[in-house]
C-alpha atoms as a PDB file:
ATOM      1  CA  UNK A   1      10.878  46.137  13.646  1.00  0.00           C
ATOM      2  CA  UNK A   2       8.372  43.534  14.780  1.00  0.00           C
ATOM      3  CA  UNK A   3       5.906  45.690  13.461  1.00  0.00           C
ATOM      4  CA  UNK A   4       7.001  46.067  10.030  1.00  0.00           C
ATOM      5  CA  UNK A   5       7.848  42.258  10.037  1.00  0.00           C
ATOM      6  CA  UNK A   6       4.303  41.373  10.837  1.00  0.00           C
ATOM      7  CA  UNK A   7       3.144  43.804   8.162  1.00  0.00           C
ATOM      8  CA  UNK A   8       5.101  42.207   5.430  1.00  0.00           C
ATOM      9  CA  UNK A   9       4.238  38.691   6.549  1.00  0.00           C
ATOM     10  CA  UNK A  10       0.761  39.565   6.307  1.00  0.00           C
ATOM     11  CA  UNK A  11       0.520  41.235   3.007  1.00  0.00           C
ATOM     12  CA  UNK A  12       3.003  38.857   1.227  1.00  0.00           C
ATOM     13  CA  UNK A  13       0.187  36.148   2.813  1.00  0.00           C
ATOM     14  CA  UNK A  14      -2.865  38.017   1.122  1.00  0.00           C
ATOM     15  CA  UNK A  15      -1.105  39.203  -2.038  1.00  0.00           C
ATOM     16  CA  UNK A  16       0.161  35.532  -2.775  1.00  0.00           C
ATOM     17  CA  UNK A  17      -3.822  34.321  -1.896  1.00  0.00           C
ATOM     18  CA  UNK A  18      -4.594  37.081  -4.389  1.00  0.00           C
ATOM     19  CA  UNK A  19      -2.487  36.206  -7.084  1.00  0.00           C
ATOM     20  CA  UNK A  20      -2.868  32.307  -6.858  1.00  0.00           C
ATOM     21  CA  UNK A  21      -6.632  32.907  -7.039  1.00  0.00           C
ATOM     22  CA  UNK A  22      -5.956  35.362 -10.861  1.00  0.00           C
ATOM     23  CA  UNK A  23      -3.620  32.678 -11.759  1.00  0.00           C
ATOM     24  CA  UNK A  24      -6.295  29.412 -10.881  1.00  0.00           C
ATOM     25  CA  UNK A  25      -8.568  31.552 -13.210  1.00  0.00           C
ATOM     26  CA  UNK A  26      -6.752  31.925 -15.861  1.00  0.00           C
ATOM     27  CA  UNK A  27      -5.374  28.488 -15.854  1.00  0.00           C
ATOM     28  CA  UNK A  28      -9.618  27.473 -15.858  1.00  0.00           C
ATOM     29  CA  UNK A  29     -10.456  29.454 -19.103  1.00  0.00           C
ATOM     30  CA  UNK A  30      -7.000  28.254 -20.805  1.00  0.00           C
ATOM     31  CA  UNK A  31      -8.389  24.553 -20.305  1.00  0.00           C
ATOM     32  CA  UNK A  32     -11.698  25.389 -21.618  1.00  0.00           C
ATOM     33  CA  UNK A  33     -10.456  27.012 -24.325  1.00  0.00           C
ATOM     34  CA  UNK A  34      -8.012  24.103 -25.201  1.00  0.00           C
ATOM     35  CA  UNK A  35     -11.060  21.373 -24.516  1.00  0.00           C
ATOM     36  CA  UNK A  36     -13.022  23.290 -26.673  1.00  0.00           C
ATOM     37  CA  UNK A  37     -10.463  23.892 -29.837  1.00  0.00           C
ATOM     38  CA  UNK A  38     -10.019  20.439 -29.637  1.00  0.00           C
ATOM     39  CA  UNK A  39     -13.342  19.374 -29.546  1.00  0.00           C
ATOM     40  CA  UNK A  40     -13.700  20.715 -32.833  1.00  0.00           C
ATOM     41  CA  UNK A  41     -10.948  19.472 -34.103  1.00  0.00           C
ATOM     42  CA  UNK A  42     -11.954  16.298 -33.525  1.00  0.00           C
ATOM     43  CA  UNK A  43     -15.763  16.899 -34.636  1.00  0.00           C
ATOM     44  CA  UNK A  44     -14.320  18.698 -37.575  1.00  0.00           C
ATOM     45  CA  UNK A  45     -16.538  16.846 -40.361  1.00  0.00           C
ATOM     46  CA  UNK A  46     -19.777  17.044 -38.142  1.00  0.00           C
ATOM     47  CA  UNK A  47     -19.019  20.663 -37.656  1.00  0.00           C
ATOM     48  CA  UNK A  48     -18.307  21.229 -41.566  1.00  0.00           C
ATOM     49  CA  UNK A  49     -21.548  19.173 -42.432  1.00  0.00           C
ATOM     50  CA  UNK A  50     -24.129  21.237 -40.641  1.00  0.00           C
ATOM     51  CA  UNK A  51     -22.043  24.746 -42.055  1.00  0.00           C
ATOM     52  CA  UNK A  52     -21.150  25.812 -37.990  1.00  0.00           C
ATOM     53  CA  UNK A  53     -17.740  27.056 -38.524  1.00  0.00           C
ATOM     54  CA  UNK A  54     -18.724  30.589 -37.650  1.00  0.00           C
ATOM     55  CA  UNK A  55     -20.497  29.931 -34.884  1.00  0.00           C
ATOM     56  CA  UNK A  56     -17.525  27.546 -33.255  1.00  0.00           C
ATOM     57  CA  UNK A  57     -15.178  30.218 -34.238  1.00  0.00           C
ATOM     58  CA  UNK A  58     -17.467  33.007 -32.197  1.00  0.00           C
ATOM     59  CA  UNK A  59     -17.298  30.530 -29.088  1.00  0.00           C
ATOM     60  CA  UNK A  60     -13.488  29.884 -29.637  1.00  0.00           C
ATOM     61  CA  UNK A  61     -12.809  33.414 -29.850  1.00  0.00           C
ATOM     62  CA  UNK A  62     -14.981  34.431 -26.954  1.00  0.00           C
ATOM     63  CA  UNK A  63     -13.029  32.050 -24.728  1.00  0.00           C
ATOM     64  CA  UNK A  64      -9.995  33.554 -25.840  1.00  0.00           C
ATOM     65  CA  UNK A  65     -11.248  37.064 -24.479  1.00  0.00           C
ATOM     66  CA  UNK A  66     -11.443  36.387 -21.070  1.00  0.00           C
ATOM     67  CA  UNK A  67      -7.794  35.145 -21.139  1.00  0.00           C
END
């Protein structure tokens, strides 16, 4: 019984290290992905003016990938 308890203490203790550290991740590349949408939002003339929509849409969509 003691056994078994210990096991399950321990695994629930790695598994919930494991999962907080996916879930910190993806939390990290949802920021940068929302800094960086509205980054060009708000530089949306500057971005029109030197014709970089594709290449702000390539980073915005690459940042969306790793979600």
């Amino acid at each position: 019984m003691l056994v078994t308890l210990g096991f399950y203490t321990a695994f629930t203790k790695w598994y919930s290290s494991f999962r907080q550290n996916i879930i910190r991740e993806r939390k990290n590349y949802e920021k940068k992905s929302e800094f960086f949408l509205n980054e060009s939002i708000m530089n949306y003339e500057t971005v029109k003016n030197f014709n970089n929509e594709k290449r702000e849409l390539r980073k915005y969509e690459t940042l969306l990938q790793k979600l």
